[in-house]
N, C-alpha and C. Protein backbone atom coordinates (compact mmCIF):
# COMPACT_ATOMS: atom_id res chain seq x y z
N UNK A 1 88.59 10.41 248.26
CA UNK A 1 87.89 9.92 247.10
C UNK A 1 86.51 9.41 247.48
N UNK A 2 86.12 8.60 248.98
CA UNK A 2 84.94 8.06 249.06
C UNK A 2 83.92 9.36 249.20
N UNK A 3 84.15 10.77 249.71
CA UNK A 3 83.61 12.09 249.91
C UNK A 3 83.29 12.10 248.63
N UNK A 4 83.94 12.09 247.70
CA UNK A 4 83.62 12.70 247.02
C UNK A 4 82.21 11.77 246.52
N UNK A 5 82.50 10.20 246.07
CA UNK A 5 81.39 9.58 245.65
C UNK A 5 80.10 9.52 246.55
N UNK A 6 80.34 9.94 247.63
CA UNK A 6 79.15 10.01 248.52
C UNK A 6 78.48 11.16 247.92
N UNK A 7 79.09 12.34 248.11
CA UNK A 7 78.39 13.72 247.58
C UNK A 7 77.67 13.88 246.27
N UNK A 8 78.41 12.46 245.23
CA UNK A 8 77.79 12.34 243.58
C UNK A 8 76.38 11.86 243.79
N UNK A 9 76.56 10.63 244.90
CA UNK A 9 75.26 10.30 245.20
C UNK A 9 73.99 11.19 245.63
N UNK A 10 74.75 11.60 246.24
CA UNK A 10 73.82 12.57 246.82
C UNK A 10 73.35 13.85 246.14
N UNK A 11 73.90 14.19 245.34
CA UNK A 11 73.42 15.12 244.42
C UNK A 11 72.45 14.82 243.54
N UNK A 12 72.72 13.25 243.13
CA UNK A 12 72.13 12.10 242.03
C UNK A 12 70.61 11.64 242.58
N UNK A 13 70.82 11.62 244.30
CA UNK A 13 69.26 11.18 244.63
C UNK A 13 68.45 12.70 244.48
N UNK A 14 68.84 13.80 244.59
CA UNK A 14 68.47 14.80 245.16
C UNK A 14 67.67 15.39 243.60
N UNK A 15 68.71 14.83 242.73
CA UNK A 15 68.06 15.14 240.91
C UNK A 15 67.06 14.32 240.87
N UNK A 16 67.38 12.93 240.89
CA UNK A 16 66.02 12.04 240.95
C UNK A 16 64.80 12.33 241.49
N UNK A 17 65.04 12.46 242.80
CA UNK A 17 63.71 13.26 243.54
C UNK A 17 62.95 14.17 242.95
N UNK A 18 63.69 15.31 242.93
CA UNK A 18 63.44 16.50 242.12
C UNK A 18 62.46 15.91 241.04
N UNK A 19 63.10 15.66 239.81
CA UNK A 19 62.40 15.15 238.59
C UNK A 19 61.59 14.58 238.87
N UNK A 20 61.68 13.19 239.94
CA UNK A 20 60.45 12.97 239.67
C UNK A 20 59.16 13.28 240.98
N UNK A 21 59.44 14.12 241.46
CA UNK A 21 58.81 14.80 242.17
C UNK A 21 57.95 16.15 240.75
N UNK A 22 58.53 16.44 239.62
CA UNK A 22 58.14 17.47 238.85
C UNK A 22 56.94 16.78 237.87
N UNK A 23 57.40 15.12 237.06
CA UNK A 23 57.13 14.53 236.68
C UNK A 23 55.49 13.92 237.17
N UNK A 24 55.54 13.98 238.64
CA UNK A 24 54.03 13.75 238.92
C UNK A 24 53.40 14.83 239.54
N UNK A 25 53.66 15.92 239.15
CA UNK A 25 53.21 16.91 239.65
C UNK A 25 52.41 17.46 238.18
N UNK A 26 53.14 16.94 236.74
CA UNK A 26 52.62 17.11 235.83
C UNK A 26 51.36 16.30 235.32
N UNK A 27 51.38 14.82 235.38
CA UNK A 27 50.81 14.01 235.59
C UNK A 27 49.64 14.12 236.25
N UNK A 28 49.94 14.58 237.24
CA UNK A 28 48.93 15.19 238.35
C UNK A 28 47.86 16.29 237.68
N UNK A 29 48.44 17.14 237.26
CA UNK A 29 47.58 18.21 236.57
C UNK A 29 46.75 17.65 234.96
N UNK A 30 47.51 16.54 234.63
CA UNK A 30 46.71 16.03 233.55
C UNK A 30 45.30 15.46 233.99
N UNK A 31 45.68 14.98 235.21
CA UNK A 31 44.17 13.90 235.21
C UNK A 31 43.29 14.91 235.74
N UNK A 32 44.16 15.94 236.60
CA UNK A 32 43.12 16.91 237.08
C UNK A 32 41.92 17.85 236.13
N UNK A 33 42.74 18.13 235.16
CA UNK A 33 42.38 18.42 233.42
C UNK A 33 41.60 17.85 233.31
N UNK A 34 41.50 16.29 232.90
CA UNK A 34 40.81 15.77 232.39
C UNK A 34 39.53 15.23 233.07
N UNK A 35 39.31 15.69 234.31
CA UNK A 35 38.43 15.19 235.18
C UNK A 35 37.51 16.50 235.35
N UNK A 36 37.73 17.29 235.07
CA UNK A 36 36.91 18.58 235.26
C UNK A 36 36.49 19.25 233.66
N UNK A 37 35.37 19.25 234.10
CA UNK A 37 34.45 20.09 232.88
C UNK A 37 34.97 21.02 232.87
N UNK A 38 35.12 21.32 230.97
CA UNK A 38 35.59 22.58 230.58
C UNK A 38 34.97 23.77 230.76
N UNK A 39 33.73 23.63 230.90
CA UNK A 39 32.61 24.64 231.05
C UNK A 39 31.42 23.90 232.11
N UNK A 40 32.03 24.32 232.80
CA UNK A 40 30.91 23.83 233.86
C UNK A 40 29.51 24.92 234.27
N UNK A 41 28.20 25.01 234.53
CA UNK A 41 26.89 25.82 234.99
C UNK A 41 27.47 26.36 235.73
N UNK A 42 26.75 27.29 236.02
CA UNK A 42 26.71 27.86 237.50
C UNK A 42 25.21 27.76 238.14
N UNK A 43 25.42 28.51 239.68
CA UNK A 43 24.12 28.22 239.78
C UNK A 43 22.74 29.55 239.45
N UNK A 44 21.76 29.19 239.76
CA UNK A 44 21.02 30.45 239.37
C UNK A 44 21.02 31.65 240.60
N UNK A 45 21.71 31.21 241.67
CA UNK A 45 21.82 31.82 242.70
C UNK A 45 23.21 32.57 242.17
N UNK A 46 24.03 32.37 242.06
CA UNK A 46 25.34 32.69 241.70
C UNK A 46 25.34 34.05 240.74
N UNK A 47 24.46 33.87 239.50
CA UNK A 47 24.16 34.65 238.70
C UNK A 47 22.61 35.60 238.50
N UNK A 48 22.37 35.64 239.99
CA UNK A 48 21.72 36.51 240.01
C UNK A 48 20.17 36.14 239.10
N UNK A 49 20.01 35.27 238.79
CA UNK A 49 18.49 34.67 238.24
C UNK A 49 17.58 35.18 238.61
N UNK A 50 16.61 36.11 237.49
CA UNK A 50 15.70 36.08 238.35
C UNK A 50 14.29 35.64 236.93
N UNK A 51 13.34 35.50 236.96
CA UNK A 51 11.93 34.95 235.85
C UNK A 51 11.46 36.23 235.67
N UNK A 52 11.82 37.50 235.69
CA UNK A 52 10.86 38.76 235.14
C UNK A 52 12.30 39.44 234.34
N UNK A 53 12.44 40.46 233.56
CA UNK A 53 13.57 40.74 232.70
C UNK A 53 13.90 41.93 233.66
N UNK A 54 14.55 42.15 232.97
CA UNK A 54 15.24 43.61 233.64
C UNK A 54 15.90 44.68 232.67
N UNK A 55 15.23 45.98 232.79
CA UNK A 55 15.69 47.00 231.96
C UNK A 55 15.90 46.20 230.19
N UNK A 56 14.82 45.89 229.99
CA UNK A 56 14.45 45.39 228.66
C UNK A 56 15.69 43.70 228.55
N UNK A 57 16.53 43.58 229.35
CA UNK A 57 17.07 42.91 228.87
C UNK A 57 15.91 41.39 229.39
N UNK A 58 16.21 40.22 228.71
CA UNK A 58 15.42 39.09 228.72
C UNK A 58 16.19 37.78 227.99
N UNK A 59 16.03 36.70 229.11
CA UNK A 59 16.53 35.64 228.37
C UNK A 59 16.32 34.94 227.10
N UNK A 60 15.39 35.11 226.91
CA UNK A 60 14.77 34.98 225.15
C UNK A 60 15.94 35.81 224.07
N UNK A 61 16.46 36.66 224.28
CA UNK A 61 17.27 37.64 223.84
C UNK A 61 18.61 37.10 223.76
N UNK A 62 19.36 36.50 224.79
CA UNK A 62 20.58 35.75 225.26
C UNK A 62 21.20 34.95 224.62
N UNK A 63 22.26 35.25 223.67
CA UNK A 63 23.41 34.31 223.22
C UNK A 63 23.21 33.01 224.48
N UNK A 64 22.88 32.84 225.23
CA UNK A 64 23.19 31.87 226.01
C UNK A 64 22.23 31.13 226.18
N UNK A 65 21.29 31.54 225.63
CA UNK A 65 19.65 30.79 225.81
C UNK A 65 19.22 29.86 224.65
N UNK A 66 18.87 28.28 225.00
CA UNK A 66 18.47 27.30 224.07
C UNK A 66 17.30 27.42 223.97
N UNK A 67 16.21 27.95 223.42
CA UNK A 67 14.81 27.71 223.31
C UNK A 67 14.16 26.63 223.40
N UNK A 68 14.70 25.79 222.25
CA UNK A 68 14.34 24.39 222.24
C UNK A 68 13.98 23.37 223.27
N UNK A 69 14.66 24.19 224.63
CA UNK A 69 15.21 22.85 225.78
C UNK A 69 14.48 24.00 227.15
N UNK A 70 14.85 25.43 226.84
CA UNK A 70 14.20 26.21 227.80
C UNK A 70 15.21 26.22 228.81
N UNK A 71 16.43 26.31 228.46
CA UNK A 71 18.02 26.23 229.34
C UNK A 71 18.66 26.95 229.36
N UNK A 72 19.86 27.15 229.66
CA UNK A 72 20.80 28.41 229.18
C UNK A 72 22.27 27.30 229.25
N UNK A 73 23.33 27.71 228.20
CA UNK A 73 24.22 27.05 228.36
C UNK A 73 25.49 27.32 229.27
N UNK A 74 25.19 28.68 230.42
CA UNK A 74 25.66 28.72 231.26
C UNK A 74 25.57 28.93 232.89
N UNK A 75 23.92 28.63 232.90
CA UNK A 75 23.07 28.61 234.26
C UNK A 75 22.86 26.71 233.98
N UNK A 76 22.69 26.59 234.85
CA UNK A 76 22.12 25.53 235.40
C UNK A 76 20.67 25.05 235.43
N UNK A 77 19.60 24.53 235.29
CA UNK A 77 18.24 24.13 235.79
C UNK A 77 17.43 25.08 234.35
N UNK A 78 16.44 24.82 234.58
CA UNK A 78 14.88 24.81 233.79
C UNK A 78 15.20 26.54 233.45
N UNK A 79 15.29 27.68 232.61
CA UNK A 79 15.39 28.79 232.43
C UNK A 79 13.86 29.35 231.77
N UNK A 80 13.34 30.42 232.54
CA UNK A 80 11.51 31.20 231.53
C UNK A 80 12.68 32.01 230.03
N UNK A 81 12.17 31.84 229.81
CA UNK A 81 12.19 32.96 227.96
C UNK A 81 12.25 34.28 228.60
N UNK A 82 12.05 34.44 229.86
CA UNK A 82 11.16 36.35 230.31
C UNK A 82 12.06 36.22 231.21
N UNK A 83 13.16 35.44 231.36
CA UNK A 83 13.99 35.47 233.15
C UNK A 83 15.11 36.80 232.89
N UNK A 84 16.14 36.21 233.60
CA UNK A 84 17.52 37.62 233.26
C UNK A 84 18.13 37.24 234.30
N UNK A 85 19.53 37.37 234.13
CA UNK A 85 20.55 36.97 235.09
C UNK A 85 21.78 38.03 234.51
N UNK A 86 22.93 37.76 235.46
CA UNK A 86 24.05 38.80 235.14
C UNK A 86 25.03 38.73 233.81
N UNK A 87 24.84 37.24 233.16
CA UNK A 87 25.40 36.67 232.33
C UNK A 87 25.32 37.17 230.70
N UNK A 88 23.99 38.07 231.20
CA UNK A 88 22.86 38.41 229.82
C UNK A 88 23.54 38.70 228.75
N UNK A 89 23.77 38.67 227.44
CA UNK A 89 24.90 39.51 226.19
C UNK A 89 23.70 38.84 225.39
N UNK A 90 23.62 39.60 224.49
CA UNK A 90 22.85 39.65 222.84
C UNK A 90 23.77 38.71 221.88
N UNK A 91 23.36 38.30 221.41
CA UNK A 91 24.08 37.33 220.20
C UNK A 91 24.99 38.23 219.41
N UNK A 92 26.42 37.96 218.57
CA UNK A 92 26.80 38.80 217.82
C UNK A 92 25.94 39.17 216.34
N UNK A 93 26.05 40.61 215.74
CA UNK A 93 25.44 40.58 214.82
C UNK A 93 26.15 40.14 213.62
């Protein structure tokens, strides 16, 4: 009879563990979530940046390009109106 209650235990720490070994593993991924930008830049190196256009395409043109600010909302740093990177797409019509 004591076998046997030893083995309950032991099954019992082994669930505990488990769970909560799962429990902060979830936890874990929340704060990780919440600590990282959903949309983070890249850099202009990364995407191929360059300030002259290419094959007509041009950042002035770019769903991704703020005029107002002279940025792009997925490069990083100061963007020309005349640049071009790999990111380039036309606005939908």
């Amino acid at each position: 009879m004591k076998h046997e209650s030893k083995d309950n235990i032991k099954s019992l720490n082994k669930l505990l563990n488990r769970r909560g070994f799962f429990k902060s593993m979830a936890f874990l991924g929340l704060v990780t979530l919440s600590t990282t930008p959903l949309h983070a830049k890249g850099s202009k190196k990364q995407f191929k940046y360059q300030d002259s256009p290419k094959n007509g395409e041009i950042c002035k043109d770019c769903m991704h390009f703020e005029p107002k600010s002279n940025t792009c909302k997925v490069v990083e740093g100061s963007i020309s109106p005349n640049g071009w990177c790999t990111l380039f797409r036309k606005p939908p019509q």
